[in-house]
Structures are given as C-alpha cells and as structure tokens.
PDB file of N, CA and C in Angstrom:
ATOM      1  N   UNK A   1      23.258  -0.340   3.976  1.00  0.00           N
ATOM      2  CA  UNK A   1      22.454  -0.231   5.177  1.00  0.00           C
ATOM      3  C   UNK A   1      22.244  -1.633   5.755  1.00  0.00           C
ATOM      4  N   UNK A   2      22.322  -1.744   6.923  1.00  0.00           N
ATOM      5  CA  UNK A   2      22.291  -3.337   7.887  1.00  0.00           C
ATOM      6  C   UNK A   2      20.268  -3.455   7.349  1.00  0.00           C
ATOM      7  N   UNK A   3      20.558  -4.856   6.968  1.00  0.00           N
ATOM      8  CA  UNK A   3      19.265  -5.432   6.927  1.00  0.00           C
ATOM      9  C   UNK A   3      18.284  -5.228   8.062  1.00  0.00           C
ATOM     10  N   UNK A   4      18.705  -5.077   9.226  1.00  0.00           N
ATOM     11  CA  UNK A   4      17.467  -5.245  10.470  1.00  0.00           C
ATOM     12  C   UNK A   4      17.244  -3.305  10.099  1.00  0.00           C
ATOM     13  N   UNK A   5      17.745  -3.256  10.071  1.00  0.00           N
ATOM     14  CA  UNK A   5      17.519  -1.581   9.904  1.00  0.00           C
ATOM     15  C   UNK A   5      16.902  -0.899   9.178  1.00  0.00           C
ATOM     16  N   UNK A   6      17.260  -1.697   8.085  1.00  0.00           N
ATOM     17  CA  UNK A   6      16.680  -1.318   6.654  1.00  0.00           C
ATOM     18  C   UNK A   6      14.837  -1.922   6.958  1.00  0.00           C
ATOM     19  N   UNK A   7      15.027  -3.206   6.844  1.00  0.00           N
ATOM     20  CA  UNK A   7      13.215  -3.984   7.580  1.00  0.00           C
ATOM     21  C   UNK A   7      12.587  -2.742   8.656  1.00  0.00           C
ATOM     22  N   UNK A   8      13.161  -2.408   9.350  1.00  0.00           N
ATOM     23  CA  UNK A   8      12.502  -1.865  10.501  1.00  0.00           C
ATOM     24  C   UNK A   8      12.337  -0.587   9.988  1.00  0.00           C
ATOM     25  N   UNK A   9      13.007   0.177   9.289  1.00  0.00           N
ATOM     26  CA  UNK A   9      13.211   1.010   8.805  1.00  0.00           C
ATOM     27  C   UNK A   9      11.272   1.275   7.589  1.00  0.00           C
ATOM     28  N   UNK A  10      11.335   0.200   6.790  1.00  0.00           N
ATOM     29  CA  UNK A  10      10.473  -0.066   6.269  1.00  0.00           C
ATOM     30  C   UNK A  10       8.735  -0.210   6.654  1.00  0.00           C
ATOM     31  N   UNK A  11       8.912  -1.179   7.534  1.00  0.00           N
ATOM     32  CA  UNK A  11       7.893  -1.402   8.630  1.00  0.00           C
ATOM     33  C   UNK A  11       7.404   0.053   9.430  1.00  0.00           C
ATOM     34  N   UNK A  12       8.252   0.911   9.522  1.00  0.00           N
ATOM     35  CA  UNK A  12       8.658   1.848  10.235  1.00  0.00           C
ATOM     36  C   UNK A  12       7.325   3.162   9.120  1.00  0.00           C
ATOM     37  N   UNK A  13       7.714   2.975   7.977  1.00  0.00           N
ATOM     38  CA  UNK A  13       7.512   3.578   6.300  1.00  0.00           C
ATOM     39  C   UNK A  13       6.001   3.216   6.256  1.00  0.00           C
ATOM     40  N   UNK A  14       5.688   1.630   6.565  1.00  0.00           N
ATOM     41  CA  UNK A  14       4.594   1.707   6.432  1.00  0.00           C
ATOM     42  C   UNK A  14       3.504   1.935   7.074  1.00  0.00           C
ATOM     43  N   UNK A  15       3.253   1.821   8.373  1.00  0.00           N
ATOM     44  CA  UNK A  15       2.691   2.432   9.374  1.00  0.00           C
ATOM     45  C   UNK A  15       2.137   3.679   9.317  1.00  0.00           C
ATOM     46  N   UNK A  16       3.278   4.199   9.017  1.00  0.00           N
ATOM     47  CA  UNK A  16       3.067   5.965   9.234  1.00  0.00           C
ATOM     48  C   UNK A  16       2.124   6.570   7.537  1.00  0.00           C
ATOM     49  N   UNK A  17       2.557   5.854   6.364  1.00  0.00           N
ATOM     50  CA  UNK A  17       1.594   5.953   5.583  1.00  0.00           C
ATOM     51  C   UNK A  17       0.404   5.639   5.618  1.00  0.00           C
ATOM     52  N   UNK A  18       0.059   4.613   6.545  1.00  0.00           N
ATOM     53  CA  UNK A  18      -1.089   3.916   6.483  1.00  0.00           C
ATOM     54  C   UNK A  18      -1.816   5.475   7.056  1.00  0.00           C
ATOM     55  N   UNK A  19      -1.448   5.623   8.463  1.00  0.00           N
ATOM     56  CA  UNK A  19      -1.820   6.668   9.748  1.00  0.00           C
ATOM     57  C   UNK A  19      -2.071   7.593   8.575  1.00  0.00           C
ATOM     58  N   UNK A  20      -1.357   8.384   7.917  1.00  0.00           N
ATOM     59  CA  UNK A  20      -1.355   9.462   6.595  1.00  0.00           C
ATOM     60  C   UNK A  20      -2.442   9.512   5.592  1.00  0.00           C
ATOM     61  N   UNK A  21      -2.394   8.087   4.973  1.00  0.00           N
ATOM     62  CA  UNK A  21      -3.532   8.106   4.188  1.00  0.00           C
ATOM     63  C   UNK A  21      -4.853   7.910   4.697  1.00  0.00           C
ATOM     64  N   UNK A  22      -4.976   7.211   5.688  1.00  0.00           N
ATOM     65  CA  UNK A  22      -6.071   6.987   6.516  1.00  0.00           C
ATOM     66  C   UNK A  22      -7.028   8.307   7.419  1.00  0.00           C
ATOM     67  N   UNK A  23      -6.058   9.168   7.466  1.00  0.00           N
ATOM     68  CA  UNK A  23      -6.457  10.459   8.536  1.00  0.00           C
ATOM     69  C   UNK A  23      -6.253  11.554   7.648  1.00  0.00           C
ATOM     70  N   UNK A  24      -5.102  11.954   7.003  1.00  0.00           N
ATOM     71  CA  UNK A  24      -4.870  12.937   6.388  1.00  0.00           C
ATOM     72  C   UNK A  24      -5.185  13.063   4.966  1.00  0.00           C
ATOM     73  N   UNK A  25      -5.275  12.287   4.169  1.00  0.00           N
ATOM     74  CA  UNK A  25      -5.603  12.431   2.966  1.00  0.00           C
ATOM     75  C   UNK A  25      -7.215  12.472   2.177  1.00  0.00           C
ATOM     76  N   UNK A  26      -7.675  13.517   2.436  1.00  0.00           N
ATOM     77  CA  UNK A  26      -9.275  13.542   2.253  1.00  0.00           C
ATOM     78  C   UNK A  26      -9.703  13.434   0.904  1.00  0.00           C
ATOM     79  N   UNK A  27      -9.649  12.582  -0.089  1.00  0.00           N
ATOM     80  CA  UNK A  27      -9.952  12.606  -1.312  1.00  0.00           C
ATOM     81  C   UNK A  27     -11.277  11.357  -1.011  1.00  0.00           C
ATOM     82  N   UNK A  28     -12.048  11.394  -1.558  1.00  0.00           N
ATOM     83  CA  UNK A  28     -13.322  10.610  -1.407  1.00  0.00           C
ATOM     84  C   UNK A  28     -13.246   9.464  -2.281  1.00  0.00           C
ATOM     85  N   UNK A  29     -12.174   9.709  -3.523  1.00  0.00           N
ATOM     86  CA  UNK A  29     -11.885   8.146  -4.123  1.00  0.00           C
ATOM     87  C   UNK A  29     -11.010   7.070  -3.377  1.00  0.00           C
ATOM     88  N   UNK A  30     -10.958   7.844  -2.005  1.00  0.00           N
ATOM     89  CA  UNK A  30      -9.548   6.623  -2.175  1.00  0.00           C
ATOM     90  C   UNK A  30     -10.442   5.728  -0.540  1.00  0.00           C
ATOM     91  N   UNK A  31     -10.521   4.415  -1.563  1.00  0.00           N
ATOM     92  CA  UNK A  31     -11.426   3.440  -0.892  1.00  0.00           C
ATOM     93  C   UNK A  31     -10.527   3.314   0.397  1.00  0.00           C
ATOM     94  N   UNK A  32     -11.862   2.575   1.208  1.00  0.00           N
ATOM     95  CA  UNK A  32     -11.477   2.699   3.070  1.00  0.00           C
ATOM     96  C   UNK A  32     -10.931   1.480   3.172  1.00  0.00           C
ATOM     97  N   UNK A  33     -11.174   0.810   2.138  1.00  0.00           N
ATOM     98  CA  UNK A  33     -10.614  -1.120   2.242  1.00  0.00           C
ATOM     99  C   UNK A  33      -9.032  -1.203   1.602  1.00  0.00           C
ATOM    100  N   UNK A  34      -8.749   0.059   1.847  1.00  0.00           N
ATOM    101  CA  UNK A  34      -7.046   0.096   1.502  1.00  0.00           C
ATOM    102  C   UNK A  34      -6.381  -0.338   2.283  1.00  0.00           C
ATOM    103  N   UNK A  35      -5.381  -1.188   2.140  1.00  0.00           N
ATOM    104  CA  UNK A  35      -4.263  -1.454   2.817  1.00  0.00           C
ATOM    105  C   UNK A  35      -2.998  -1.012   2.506  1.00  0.00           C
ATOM    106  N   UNK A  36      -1.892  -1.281   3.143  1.00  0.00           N
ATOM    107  CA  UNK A  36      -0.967  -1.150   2.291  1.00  0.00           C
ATOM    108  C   UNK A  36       0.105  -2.494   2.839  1.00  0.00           C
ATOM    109  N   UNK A  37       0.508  -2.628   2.025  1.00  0.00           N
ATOM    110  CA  UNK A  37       1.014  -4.257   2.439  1.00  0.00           C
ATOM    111  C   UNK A  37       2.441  -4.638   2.176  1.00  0.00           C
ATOM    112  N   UNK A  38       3.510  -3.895   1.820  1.00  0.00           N
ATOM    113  CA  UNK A  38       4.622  -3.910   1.680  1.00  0.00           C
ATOM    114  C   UNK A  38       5.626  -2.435   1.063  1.00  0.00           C
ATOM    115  N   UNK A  39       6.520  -2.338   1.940  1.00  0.00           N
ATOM    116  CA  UNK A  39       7.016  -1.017   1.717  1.00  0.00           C
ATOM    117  C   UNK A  39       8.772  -1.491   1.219  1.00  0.00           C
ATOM    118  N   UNK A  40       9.373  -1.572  -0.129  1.00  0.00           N
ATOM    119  CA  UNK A  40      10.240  -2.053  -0.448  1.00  0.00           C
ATOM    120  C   UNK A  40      11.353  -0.775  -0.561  1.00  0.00           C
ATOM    121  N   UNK A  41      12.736  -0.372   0.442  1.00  0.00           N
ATOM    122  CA  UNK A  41      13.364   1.295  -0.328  1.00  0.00           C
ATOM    123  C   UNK A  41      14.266   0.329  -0.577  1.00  0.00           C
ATOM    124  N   UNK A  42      14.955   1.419  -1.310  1.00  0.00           N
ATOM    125  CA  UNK A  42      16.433   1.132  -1.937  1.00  0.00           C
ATOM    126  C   UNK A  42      17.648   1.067  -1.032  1.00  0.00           C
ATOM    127  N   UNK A  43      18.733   0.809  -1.317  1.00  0.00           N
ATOM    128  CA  UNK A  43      19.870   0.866   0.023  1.00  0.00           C
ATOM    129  C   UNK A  43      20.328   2.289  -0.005  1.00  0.00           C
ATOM    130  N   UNK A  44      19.804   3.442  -0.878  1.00  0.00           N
ATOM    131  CA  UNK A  44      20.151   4.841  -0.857  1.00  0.00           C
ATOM    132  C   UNK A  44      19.118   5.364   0.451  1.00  0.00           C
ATOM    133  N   UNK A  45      18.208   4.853   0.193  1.00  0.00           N
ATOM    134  CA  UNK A  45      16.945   5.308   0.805  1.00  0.00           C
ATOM    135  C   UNK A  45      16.313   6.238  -0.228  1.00  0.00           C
ATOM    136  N   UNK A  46      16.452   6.690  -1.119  1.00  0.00           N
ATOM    137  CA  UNK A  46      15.566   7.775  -1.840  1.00  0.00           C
ATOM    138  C   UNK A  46      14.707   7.819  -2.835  1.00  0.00           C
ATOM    139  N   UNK A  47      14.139   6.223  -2.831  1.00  0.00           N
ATOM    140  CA  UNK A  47      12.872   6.103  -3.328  1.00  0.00           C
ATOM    141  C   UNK A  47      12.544   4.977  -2.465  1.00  0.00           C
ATOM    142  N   UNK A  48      10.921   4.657  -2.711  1.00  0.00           N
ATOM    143  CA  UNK A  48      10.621   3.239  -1.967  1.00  0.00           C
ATOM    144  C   UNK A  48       9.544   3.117  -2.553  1.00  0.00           C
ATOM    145  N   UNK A  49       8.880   1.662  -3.016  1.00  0.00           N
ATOM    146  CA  UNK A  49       7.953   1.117  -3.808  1.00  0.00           C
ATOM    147  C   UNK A  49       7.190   0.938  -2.355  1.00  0.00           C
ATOM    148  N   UNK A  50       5.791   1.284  -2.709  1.00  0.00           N
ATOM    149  CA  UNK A  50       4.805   0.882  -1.775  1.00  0.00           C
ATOM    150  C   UNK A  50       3.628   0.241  -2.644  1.00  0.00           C
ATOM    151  N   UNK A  51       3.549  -1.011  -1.870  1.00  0.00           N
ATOM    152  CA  UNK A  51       2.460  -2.327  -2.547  1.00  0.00           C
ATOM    153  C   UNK A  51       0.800  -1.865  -2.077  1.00  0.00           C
ATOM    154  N   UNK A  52       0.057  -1.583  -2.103  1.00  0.00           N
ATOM    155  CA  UNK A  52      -1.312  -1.373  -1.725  1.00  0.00           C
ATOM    156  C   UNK A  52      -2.494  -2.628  -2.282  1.00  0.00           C
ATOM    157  N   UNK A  53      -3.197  -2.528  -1.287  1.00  0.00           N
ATOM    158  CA  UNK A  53      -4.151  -3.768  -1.883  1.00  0.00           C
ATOM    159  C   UNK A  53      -5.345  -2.920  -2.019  1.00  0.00           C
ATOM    160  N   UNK A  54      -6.312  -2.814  -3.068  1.00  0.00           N
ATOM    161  CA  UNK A  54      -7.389  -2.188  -2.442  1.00  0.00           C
ATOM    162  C   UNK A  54      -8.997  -3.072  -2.820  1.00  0.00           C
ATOM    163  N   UNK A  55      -9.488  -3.129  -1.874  1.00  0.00           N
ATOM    164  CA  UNK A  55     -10.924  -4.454  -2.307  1.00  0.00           C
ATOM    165  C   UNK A  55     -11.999  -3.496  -3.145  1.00  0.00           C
ATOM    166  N   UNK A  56     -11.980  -3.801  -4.254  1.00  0.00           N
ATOM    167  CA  UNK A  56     -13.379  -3.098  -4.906  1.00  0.00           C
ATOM    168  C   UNK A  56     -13.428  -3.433  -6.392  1.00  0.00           C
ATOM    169  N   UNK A  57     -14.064  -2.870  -7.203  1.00  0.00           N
ATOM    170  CA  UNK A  57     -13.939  -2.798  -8.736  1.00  0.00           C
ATOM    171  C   UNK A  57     -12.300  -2.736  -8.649  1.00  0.00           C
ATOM    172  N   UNK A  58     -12.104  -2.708 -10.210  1.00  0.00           N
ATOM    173  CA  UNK A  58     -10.914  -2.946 -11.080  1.00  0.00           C
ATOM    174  C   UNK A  58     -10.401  -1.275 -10.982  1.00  0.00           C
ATOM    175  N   UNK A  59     -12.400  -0.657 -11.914  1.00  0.00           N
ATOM    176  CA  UNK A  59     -12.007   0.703 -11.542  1.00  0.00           C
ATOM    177  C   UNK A  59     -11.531   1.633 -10.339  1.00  0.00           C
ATOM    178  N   UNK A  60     -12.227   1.285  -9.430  1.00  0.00           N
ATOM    179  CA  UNK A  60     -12.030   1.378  -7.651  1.00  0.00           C
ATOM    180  C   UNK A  60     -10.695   1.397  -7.618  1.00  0.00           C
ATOM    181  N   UNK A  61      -9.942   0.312  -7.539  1.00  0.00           N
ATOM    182  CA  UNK A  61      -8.515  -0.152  -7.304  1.00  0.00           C
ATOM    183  C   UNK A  61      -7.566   1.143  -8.120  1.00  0.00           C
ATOM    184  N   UNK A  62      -8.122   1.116  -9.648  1.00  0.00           N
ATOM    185  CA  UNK A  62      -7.040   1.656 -10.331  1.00  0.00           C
ATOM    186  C   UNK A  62      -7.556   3.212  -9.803  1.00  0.00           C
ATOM    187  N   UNK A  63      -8.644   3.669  -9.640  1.00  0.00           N
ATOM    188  CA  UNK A  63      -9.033   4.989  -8.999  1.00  0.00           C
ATOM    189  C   UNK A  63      -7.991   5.691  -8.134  1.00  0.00           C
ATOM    190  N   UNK A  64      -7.935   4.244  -7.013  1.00  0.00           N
ATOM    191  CA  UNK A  64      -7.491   4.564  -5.638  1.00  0.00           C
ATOM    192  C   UNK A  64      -5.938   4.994  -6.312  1.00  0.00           C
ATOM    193  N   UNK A  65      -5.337   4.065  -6.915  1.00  0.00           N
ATOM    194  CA  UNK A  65      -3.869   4.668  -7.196  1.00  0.00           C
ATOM    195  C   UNK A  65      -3.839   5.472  -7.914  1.00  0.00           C
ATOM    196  N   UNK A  66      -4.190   6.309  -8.513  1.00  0.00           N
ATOM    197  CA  UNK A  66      -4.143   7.174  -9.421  1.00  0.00           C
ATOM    198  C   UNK A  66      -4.038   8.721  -8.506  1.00  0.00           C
ATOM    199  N   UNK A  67      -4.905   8.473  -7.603  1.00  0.00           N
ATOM    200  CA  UNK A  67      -5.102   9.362  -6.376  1.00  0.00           C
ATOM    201  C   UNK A  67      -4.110   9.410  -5.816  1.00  0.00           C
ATOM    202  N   UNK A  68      -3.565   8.137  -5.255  1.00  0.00           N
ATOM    203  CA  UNK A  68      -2.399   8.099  -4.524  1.00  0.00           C
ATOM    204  C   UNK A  68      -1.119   8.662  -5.011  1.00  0.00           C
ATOM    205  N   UNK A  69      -1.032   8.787  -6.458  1.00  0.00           N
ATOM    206  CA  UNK A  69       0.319   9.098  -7.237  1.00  0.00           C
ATOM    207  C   UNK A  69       0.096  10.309  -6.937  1.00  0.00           C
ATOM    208  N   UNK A  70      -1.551  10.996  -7.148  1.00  0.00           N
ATOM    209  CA  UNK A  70      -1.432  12.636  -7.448  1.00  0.00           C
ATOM    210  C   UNK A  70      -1.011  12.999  -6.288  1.00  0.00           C
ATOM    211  N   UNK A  71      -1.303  12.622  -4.694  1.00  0.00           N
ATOM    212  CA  UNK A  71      -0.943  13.136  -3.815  1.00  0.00           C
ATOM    213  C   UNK A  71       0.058  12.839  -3.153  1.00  0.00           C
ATOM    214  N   UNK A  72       1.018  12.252  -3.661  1.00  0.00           N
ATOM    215  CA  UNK A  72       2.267  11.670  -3.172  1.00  0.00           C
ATOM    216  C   UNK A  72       3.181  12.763  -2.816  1.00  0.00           C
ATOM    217  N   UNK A  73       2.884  13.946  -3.020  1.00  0.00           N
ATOM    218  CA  UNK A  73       3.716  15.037  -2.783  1.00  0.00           C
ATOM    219  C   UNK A  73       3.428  15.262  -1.015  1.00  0.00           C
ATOM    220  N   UNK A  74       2.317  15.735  -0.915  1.00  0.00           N
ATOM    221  CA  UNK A  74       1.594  16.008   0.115  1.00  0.00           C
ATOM    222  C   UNK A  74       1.902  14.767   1.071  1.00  0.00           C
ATOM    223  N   UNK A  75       2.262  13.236   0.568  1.00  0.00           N
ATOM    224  CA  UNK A  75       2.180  12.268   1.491  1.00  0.00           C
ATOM    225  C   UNK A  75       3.525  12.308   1.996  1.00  0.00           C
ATOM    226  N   UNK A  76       4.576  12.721   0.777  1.00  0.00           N
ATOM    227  CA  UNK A  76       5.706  12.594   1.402  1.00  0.00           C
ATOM    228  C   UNK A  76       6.023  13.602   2.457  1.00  0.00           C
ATOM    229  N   UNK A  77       5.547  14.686   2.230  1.00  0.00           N
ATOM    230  CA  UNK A  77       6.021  15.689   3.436  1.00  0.00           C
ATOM    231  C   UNK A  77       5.393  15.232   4.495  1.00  0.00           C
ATOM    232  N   UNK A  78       3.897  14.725   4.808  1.00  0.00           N
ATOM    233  CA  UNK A  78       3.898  14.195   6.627  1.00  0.00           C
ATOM    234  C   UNK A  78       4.321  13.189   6.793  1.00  0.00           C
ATOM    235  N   UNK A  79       4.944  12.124   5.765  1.00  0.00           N
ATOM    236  CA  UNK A  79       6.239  11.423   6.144  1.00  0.00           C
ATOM    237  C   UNK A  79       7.200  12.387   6.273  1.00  0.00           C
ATOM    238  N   UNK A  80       7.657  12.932   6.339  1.00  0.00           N
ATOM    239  CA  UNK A  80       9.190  13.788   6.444  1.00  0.00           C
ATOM    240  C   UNK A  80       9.208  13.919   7.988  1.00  0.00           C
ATOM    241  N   UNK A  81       7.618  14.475   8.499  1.00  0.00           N
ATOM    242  CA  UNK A  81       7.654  14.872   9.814  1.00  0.00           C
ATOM    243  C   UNK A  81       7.528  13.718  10.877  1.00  0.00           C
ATOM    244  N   UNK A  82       6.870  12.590   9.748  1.00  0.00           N
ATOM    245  CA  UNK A  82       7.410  11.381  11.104  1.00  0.00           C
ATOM    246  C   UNK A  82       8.694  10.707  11.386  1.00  0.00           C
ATOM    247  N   UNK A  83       9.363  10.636  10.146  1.00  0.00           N
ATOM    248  CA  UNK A  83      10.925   9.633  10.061  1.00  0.00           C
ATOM    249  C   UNK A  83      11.611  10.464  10.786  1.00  0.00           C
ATOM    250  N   UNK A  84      12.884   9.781  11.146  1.00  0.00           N
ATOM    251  CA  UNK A  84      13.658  10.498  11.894  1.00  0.00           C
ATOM    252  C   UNK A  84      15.469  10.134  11.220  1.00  0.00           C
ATOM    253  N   UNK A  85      15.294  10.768   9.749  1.00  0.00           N
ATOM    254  CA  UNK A  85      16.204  10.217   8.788  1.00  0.00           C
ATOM    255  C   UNK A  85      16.791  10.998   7.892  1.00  0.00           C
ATOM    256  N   UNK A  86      17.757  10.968   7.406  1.00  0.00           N
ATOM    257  CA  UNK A  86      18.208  12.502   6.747  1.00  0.00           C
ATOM    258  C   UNK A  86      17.129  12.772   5.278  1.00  0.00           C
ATOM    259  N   UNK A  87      17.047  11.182   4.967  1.00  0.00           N
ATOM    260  CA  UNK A  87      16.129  11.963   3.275  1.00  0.00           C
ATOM    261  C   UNK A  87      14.858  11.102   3.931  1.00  0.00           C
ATOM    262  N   UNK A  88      14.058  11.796   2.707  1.00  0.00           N
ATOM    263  CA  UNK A  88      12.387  11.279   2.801  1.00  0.00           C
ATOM    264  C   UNK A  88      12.225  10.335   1.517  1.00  0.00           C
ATOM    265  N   UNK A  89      12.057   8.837   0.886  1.00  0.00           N
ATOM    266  CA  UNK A  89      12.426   8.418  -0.087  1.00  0.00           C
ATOM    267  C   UNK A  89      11.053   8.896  -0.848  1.00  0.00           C
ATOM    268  N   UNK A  90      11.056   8.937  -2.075  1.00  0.00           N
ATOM    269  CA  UNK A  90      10.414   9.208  -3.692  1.00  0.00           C
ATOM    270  C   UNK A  90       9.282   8.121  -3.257  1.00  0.00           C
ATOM    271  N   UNK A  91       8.198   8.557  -3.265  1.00  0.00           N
ATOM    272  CA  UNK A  91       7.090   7.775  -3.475  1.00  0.00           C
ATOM    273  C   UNK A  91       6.875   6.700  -4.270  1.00  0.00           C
ATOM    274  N   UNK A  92       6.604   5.336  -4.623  1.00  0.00           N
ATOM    275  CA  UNK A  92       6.046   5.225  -5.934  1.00  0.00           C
ATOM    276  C   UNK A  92       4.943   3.669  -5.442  1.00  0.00           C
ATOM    277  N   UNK A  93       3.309   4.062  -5.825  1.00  0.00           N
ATOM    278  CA  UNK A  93       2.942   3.844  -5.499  1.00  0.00           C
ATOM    279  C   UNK A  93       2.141   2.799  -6.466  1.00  0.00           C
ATOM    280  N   UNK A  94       1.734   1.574  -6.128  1.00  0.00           N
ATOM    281  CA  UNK A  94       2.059  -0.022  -6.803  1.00  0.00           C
ATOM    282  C   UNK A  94       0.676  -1.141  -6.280  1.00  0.00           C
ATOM    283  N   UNK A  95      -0.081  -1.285  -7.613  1.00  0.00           N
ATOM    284  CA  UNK A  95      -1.235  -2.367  -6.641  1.00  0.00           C
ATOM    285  C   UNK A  95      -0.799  -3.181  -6.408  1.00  0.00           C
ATOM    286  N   UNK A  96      -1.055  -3.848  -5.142  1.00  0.00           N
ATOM    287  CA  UNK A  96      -0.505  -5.832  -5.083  1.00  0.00           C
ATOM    288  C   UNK A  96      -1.504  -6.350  -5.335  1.00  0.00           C
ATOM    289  N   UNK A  97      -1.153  -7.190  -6.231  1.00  0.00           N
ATOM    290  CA  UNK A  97      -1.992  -8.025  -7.060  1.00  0.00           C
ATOM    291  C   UNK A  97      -2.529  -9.487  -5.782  1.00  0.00           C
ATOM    292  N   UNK A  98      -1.360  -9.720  -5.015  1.00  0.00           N
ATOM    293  CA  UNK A  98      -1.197 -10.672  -4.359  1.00  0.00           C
ATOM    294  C   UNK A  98      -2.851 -11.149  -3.231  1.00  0.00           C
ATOM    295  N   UNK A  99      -3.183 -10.056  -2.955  1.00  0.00           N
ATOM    296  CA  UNK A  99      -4.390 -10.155  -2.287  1.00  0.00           C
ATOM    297  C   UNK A  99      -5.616 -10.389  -3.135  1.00  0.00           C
ATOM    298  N   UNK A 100      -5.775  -9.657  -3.965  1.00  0.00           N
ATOM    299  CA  UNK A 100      -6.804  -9.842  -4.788  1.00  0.00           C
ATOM    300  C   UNK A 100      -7.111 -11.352  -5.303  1.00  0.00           C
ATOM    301  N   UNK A 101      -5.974 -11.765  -5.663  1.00  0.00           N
ATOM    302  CA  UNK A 101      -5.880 -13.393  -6.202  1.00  0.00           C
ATOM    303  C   UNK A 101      -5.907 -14.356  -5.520  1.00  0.00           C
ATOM    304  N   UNK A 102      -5.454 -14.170  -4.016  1.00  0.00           N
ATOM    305  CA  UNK A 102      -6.143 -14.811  -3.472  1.00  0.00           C
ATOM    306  C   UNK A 102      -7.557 -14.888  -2.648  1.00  0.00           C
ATOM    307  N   UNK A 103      -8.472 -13.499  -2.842  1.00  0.00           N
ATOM    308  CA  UNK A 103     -10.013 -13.939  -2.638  1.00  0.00           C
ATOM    309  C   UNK A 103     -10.053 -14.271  -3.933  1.00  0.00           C
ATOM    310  N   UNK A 104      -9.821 -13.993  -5.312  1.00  0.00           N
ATOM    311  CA  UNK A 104     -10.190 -14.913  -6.170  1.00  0.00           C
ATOM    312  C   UNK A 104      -9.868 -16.216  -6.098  1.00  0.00           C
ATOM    313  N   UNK A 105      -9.054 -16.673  -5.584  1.00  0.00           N
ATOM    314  CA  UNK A 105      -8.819 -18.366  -5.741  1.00  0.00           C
ATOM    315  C   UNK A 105      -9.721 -19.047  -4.303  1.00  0.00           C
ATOM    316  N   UNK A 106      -9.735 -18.310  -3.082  1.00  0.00           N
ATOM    317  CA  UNK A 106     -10.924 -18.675  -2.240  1.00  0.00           C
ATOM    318  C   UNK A 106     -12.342 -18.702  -2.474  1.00  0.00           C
ATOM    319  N   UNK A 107     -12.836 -18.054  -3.430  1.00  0.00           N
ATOM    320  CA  UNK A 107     -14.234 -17.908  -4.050  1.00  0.00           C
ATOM    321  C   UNK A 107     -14.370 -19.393  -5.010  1.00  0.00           C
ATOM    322  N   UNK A 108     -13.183 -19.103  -6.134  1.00  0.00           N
ATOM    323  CA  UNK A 108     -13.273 -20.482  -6.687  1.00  0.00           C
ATOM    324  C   UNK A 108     -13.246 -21.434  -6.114  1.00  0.00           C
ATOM    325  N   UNK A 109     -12.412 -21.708  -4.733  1.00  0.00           N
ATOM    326  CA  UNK A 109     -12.387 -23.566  -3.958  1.00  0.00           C
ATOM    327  C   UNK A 109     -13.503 -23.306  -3.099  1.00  0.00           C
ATOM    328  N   UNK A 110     -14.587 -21.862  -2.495  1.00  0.00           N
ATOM    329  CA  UNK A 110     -15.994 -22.178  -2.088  1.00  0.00           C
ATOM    330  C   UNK A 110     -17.179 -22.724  -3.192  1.00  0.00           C
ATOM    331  N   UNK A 111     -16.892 -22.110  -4.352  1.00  0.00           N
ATOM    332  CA  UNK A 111     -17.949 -22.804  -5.406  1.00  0.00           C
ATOM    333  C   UNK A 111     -17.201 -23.891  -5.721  1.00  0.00           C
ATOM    334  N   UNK A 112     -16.386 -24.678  -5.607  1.00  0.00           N
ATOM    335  CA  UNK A 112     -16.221 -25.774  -6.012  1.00  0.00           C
ATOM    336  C   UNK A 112     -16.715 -26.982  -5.030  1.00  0.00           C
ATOM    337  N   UNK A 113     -16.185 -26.457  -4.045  1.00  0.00           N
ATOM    338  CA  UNK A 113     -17.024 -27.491  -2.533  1.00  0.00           C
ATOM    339  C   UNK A 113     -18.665 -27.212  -2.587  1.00  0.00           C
ATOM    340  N   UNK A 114     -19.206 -25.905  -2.621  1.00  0.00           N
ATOM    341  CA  UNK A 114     -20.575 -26.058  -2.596  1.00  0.00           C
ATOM    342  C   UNK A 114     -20.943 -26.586  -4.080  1.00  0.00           C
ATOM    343  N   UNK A 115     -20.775 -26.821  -5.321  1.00  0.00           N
ATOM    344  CA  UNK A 115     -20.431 -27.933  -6.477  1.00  0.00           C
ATOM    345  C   UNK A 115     -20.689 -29.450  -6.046  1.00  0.00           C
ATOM    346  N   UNK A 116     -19.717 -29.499  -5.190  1.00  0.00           N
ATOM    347  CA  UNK A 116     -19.498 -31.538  -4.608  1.00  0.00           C
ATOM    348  C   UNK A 116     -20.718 -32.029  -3.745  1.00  0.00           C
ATOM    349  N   UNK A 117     -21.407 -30.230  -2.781  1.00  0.00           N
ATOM    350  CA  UNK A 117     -22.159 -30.979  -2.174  1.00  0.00           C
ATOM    351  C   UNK A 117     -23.479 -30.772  -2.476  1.00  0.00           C
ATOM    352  N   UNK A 118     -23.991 -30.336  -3.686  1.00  0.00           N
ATOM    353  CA  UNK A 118     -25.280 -30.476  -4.345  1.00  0.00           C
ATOM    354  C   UNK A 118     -25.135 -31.497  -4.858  1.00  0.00           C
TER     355      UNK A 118
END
C-alpha cells in the first residue's frame, strides 16, 4: 500500500474511532480524558494497533482498556460503516505510555523550579 495512503488511511481510522467512542460507546468506565493518539495497520490492512492515552489512576487507565477490548466488536462494525474499504482491520487496543510520562516529567521540572525558588 503507497505510504500517503496508508497515513491518511490511518488518520482517516482515527478520527472516526475517536467520533465512536466518544458518542457511541456508553459504558461509564471509559474516562472522558481519552484520547487516542496513534492508529498503526498493517500493509494487509486487517488488523491495526490503536495507542490511547487516558489521564486518571493507573486503575482508571487500565479500566478504560479493558472496556475498550470488550467492546471492540461493536467498535469495529461503526467503523465498517464509516471506511470506505474492502476489510475493516482487527482491533487491538494499546495504552500510550508516551503522554503520561510526559506530565510526569513536567510535574517533576515544576517542583524542581519551585525547589530553586524557595
């Protein structure tokens, strides 16, 4: 698959999950400070790793995905009805660590400056 295609293609993936989980998916664990932040498929197309960030407890976070796996059935079919592609790829749904670590490393360089200036 051509790279711009495949990206757009992706970009394309994540959007429409966001719209999905955000509107359609009514489970009360799955925190509102979700993002989703990278949508990686294969060159088959028939799976795709989706990165999620979610701000809360440890438990919160791991809550939210746990939710997300159970309903991945349900997510993939109103993806089916937005793509416009012969397959719908395999869910698989992934915390990014990447956000989290960095409000942890911004918290640490604010207590370190408010540190210098007491």
């Amino acid at each position: 698959m051509n790279i711009k295609k495949r990206r757009r293609l992706e970009e394309d993936i994540k959007r429409f999950l966001s719209q999905i989980i955000h509107s359609s998916v009514k489970d009360p664990r799955i925190n509102e400070h979700l993002t989703i932040t990278e949508v990686s498929i294969t060159d088959d197309m028939k799976y795709a790793k989706v990165y999620v960030s979610v701000i809360g407890t440890e438990k919160e976070r791991k809550s939210t995905i746990d939710v997300l796996a159970k309903a991945k059935g349900f997510i993939r079919k109103e993806l089916s009805g937005s793509l416009s592609t012969r397959y719908t790829p395999d869910l698989t749904f992934l915390l990014d660590e990447g956000t989290e670590n960095t409000i942890r490393i911004n918290q640490l360089l604010r207590s370190l400056e408010q540190g210098k200036s007491e």
